[in-house]
Protein backbone atom coordinates (compact mmCIF):
# COMPACT_ATOMS: atom_id res chain seq x y z
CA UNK A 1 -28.22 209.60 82.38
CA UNK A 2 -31.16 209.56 79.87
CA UNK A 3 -31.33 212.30 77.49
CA UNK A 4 -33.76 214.16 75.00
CA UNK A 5 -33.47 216.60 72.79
CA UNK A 6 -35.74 219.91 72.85
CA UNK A 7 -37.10 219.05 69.10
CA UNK A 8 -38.32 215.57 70.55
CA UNK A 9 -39.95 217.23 73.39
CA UNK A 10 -42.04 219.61 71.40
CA UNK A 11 -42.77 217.04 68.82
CA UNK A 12 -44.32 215.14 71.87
CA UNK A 13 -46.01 218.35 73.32
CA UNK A 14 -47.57 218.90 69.57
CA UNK A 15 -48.51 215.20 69.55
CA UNK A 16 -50.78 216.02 72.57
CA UNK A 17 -48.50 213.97 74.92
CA UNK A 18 -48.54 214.83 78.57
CA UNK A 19 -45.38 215.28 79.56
CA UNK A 20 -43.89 215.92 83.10
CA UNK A 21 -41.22 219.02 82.59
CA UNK A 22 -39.69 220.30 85.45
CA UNK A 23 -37.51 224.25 84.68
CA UNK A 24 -35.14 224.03 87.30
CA UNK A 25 -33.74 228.03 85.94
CA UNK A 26 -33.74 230.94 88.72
CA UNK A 27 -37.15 233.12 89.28
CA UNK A 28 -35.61 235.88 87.24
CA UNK A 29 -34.92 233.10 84.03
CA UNK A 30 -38.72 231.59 83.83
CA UNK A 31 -39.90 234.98 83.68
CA UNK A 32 -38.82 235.10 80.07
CA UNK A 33 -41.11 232.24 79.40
CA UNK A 34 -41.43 228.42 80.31
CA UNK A 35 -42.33 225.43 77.80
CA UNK A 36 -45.91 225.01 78.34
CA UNK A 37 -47.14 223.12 81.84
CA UNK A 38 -43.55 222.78 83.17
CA UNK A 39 -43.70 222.79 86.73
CA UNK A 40 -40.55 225.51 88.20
CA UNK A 41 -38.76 224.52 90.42
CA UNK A 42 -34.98 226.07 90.85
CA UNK A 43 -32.22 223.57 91.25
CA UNK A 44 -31.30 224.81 94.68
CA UNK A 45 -34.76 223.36 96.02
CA UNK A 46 -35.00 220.03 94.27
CA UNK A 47 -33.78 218.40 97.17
CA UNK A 48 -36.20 219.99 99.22
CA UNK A 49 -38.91 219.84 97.01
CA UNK A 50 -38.64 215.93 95.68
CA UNK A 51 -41.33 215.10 98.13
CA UNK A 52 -43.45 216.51 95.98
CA UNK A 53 -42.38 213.96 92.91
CA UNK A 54 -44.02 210.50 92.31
CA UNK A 55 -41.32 208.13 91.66
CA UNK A 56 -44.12 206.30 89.48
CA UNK A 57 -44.02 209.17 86.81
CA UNK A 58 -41.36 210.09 84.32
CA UNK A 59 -39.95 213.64 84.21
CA UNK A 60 -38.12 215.73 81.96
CA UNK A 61 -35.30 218.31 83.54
CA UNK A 62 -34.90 221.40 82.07
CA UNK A 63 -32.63 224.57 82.50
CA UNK A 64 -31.19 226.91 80.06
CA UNK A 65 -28.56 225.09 78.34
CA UNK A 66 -28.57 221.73 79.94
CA UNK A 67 -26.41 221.62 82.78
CA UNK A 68 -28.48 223.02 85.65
CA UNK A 69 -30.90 220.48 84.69
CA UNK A 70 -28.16 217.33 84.45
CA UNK A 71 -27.20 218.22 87.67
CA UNK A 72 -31.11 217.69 88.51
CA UNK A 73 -31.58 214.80 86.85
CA UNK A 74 -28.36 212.87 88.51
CA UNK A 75 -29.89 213.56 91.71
CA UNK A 76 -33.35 212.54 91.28
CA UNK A 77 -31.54 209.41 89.73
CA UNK A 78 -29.72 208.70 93.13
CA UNK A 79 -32.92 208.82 94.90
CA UNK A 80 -34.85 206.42 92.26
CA UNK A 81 -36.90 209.07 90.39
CA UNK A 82 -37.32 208.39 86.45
CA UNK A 83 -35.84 211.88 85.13
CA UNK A 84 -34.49 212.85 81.50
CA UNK A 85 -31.82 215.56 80.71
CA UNK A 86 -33.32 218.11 77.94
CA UNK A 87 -29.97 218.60 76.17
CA UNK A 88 -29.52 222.09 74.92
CA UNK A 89 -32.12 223.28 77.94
CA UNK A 90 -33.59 226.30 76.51
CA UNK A 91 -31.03 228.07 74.51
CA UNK A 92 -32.15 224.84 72.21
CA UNK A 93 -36.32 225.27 72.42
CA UNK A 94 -37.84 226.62 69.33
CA UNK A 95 -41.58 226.08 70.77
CA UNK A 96 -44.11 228.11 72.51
CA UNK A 97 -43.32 229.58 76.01
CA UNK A 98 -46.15 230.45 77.98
């Protein structure tokens, strides 16, 4: 499983690189505040909600410490999507939420 770390992210976000995040948290979790243009969508739903993925794009998991969002990414995997674990999830981001 590829990985990144939440410094590396914002560094790109700061850079001006677009970046495909997905938060895969509950409802109640992203209400605190998501990295800015991550898409939400809760891990229970992936599944049902890959459709609306391109497999031609890269994306970067996220969750609020990591696990949530390595369980996303392993799954994606198995269906052929690019995806990359944010280690540390959000308990680790020191940028702006929105």
């Amino acid at each position: 499983m590829k990985q990144i770390n939440a410094k590396e992210v914002e560094t790109f976000l700061n850079e001006g690189k677009s970046l495909n995040i997905i938060d895969v948290r509950e409802a109640d979790e992203v209400a605190t505040g998501m990295i800015r243009g991550a898409v939400h969508i809760p891990l229970g739903l992936v599944e049902f909600r890959m459709h609306e993925l391109d497999k031609t794009k890269e994306y970067i998991m996220v969750c609020r410490s990591g696990g949530r969002s390595g369980r996303a990414t392993q799954l994606l995997e198995g269906y052929g999507f690019n995806v990359i674990n944010m280690v540390g999830g959000m308990l680790a981001w020191e940028g702006k939420v929105e």
